[in-house]
PDB file of N, CA and C in Angstrom:
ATOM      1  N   UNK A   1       4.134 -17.828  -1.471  1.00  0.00           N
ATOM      2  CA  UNK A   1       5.431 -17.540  -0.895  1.00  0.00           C
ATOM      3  C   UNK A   1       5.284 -16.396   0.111  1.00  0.00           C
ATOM      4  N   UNK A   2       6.325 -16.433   1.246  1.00  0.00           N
ATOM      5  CA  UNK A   2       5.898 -15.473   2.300  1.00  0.00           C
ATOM      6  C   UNK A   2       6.700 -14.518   1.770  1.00  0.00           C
ATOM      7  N   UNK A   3       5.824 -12.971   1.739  1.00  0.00           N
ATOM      8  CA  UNK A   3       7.051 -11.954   1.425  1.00  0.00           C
ATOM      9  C   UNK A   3       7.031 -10.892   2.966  1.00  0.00           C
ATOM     10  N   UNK A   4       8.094 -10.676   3.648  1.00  0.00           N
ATOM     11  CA  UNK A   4       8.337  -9.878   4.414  1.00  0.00           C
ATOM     12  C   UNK A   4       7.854  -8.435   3.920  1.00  0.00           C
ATOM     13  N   UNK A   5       7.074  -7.331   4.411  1.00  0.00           N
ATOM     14  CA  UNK A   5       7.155  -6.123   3.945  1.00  0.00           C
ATOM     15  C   UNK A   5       6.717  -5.112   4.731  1.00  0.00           C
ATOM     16  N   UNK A   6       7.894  -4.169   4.536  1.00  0.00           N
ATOM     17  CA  UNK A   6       8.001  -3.056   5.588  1.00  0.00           C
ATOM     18  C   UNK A   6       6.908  -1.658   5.393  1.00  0.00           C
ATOM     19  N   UNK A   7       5.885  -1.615   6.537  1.00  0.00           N
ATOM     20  CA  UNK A   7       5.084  -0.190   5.936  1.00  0.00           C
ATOM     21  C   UNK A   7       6.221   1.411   6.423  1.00  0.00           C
ATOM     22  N   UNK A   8       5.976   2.053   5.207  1.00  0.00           N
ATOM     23  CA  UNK A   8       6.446   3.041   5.190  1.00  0.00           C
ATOM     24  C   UNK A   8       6.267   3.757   6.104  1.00  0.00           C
ATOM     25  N   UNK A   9       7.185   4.699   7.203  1.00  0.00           N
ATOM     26  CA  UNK A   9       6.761   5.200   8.455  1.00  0.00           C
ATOM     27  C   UNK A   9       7.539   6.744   8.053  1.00  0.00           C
ATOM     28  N   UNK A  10       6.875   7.784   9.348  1.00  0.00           N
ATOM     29  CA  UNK A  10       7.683   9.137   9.093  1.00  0.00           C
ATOM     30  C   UNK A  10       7.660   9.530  10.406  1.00  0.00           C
ATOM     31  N   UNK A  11       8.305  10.526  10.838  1.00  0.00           N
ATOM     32  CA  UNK A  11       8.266  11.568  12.282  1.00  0.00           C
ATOM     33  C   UNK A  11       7.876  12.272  12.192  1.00  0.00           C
ATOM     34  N   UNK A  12       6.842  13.019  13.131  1.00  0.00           N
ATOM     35  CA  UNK A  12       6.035  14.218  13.031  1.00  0.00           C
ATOM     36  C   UNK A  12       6.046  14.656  14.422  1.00  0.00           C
ATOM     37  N   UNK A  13       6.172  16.088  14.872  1.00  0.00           N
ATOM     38  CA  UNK A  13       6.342  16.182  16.285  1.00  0.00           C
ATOM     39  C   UNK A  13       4.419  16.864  16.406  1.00  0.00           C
ATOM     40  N   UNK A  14       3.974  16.828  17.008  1.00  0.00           N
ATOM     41  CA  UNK A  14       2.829  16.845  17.633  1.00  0.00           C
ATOM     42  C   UNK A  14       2.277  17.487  18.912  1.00  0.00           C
ATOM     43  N   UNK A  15       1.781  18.919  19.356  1.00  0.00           N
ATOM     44  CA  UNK A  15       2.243  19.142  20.720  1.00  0.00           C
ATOM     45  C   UNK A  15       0.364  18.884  21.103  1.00  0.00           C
ATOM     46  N   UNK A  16       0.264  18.347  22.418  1.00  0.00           N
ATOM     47  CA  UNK A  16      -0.923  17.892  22.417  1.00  0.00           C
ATOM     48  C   UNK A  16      -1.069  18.454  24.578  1.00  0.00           C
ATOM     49  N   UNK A  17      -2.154  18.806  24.503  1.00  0.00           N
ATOM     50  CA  UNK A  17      -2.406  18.570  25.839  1.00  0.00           C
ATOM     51  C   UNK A  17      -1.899  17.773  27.221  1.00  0.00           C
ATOM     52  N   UNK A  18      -1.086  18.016  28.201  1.00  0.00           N
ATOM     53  CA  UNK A  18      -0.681  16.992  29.369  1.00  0.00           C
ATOM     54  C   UNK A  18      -1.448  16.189  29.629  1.00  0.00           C
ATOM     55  N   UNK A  19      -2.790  16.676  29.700  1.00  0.00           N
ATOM     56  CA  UNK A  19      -4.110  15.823  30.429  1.00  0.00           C
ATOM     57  C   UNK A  19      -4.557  14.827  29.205  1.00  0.00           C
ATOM     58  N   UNK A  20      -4.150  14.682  27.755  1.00  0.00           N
ATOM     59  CA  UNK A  20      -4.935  14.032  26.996  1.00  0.00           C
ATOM     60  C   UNK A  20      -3.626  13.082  26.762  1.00  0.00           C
ATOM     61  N   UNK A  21      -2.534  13.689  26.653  1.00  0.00           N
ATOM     62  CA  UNK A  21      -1.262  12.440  26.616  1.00  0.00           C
ATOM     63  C   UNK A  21      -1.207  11.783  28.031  1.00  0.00           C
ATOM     64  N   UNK A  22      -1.395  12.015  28.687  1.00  0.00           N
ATOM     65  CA  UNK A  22      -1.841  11.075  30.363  1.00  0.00           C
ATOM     66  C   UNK A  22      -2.658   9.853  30.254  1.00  0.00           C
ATOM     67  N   UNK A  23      -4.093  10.251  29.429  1.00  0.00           N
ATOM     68  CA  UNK A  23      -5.215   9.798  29.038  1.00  0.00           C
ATOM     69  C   UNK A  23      -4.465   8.749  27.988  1.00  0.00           C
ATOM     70  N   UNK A  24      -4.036   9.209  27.162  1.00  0.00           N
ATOM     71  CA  UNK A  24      -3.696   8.145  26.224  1.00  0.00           C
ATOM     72  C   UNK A  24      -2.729   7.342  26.694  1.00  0.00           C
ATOM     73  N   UNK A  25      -1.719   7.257  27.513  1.00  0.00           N
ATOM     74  CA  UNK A  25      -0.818   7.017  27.995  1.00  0.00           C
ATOM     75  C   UNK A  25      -1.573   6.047  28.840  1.00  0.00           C
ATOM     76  N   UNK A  26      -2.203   6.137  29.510  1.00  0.00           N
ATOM     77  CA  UNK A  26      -3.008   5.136  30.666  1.00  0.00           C
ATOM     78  C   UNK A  26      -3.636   3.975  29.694  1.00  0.00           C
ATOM     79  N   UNK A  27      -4.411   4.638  28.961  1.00  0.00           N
ATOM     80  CA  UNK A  27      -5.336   3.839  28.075  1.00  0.00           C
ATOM     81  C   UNK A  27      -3.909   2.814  26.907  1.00  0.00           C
ATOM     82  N   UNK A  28      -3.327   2.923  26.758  1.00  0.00           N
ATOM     83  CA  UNK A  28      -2.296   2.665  26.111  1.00  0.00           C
ATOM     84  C   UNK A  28      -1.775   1.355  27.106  1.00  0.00           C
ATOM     85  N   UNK A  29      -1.007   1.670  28.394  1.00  0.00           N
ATOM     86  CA  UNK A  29      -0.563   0.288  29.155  1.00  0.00           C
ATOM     87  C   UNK A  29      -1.969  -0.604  29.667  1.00  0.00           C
ATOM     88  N   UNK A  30      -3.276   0.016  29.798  1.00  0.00           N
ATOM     89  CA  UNK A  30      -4.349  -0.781  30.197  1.00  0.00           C
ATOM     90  C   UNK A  30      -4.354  -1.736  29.137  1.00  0.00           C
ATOM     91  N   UNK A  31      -4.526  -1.673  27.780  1.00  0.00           N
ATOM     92  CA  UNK A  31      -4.797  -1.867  26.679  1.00  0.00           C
ATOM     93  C   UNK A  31      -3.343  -3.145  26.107  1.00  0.00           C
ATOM     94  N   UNK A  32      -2.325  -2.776  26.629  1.00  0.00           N
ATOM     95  CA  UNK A  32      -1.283  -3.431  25.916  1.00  0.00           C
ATOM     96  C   UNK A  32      -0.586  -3.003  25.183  1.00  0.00           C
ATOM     97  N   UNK A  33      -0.761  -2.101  24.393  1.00  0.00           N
ATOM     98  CA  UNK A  33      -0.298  -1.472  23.474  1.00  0.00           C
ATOM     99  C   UNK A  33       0.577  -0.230  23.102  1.00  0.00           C
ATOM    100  N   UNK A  34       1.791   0.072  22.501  1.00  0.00           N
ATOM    101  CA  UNK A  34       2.580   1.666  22.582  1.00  0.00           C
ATOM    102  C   UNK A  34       1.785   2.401  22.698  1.00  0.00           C
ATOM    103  N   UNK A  35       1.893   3.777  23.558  1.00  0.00           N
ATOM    104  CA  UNK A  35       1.389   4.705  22.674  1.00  0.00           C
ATOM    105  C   UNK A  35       1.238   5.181  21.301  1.00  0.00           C
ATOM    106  N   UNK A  36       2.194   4.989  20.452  1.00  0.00           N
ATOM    107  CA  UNK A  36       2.381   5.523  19.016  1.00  0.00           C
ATOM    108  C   UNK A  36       1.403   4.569  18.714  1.00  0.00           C
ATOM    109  N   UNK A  37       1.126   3.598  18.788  1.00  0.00           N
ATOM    110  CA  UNK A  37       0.088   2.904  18.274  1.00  0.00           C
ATOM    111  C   UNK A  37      -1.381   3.012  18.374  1.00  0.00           C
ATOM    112  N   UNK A  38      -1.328   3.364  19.589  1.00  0.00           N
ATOM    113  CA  UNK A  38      -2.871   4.084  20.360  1.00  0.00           C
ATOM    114  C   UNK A  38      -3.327   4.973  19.473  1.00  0.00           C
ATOM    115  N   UNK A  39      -2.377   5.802  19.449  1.00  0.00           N
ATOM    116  CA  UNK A  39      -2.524   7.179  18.304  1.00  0.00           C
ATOM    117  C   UNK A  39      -2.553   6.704  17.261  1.00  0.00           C
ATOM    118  N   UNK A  40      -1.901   6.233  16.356  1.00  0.00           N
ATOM    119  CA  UNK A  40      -2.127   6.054  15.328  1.00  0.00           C
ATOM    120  C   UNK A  40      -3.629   5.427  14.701  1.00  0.00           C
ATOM    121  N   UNK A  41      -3.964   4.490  15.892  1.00  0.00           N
ATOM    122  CA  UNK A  41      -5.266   3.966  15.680  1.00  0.00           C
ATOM    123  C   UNK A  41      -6.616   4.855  16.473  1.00  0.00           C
ATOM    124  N   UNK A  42      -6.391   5.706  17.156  1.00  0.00           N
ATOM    125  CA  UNK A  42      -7.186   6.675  17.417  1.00  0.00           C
ATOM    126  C   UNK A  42      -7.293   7.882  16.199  1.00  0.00           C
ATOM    127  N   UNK A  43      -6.787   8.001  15.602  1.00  0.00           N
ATOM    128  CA  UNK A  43      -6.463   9.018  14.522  1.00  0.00           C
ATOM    129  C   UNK A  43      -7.223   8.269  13.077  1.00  0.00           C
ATOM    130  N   UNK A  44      -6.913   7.175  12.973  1.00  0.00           N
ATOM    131  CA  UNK A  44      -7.425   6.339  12.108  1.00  0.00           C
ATOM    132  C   UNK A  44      -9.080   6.231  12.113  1.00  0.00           C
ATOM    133  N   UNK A  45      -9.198   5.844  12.570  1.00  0.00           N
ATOM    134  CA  UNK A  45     -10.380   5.867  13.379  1.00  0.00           C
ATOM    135  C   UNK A  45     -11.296   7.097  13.469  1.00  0.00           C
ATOM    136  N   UNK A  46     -10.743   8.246  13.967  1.00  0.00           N
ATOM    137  CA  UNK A  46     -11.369   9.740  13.754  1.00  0.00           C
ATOM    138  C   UNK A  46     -11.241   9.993  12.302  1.00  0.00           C
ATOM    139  N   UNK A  47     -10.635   9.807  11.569  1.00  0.00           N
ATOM    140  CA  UNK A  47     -10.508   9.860  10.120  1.00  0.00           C
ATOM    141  C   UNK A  47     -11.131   9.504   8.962  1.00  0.00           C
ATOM    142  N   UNK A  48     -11.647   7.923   9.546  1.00  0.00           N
ATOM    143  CA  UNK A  48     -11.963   7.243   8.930  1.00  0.00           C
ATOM    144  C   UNK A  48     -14.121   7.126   9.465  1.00  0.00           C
ATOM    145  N   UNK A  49     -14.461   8.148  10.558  1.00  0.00           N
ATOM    146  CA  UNK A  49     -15.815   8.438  11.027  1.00  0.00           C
ATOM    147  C   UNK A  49     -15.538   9.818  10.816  1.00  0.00           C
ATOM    148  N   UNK A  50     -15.284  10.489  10.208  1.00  0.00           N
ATOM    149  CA  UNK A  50     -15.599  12.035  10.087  1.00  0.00           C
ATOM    150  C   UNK A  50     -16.663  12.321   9.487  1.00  0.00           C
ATOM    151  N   UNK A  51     -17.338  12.972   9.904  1.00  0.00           N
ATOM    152  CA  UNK A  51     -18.613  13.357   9.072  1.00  0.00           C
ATOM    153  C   UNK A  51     -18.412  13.923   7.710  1.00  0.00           C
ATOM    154  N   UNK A  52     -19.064  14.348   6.899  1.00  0.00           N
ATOM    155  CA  UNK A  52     -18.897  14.909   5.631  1.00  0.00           C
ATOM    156  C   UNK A  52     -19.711  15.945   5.700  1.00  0.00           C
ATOM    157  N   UNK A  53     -19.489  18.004   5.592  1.00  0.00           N
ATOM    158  CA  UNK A  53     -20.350  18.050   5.452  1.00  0.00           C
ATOM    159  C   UNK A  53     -21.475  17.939   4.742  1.00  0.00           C
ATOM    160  N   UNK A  54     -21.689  17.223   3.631  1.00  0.00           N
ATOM    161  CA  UNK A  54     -22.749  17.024   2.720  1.00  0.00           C
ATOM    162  C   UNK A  54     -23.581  16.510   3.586  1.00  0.00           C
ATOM    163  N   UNK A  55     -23.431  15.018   4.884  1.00  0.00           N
ATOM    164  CA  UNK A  55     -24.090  14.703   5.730  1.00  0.00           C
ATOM    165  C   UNK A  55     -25.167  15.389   6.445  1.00  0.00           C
ATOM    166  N   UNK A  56     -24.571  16.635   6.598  1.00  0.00           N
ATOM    167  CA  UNK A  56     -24.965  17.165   7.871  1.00  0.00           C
ATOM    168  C   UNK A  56     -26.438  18.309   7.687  1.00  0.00           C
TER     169      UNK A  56
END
């Protein structure tokens, strides 16, 4: 059975560089995609490759 289901979302204000929200912003309409989404999956992503230091 198909179940519809909503992921849980929140607001967070974020103050970030002109030159790197530009960057993402470009890379974002090249790409297809919102920004909030860019980010979210750029963040994901850095999160999810972080080194450990035990690694290092």
């Amino acid at each position: 059975m198909f179940r519809v289901e909503k992921e849980e979302m929140t607001n967070k204000t974020f103050r970030l560089p002109l030159e790197l929200v530009e960057r993402l912003y470009t890379v974002a309409q090249n790409k297809g995609v919102s920004l909030n989404s860019l980010v979210r999956q750029c963040c994901e992503y850095a999160l999810d490759n972080l080194e450990d230091d035990e690694k290092k």
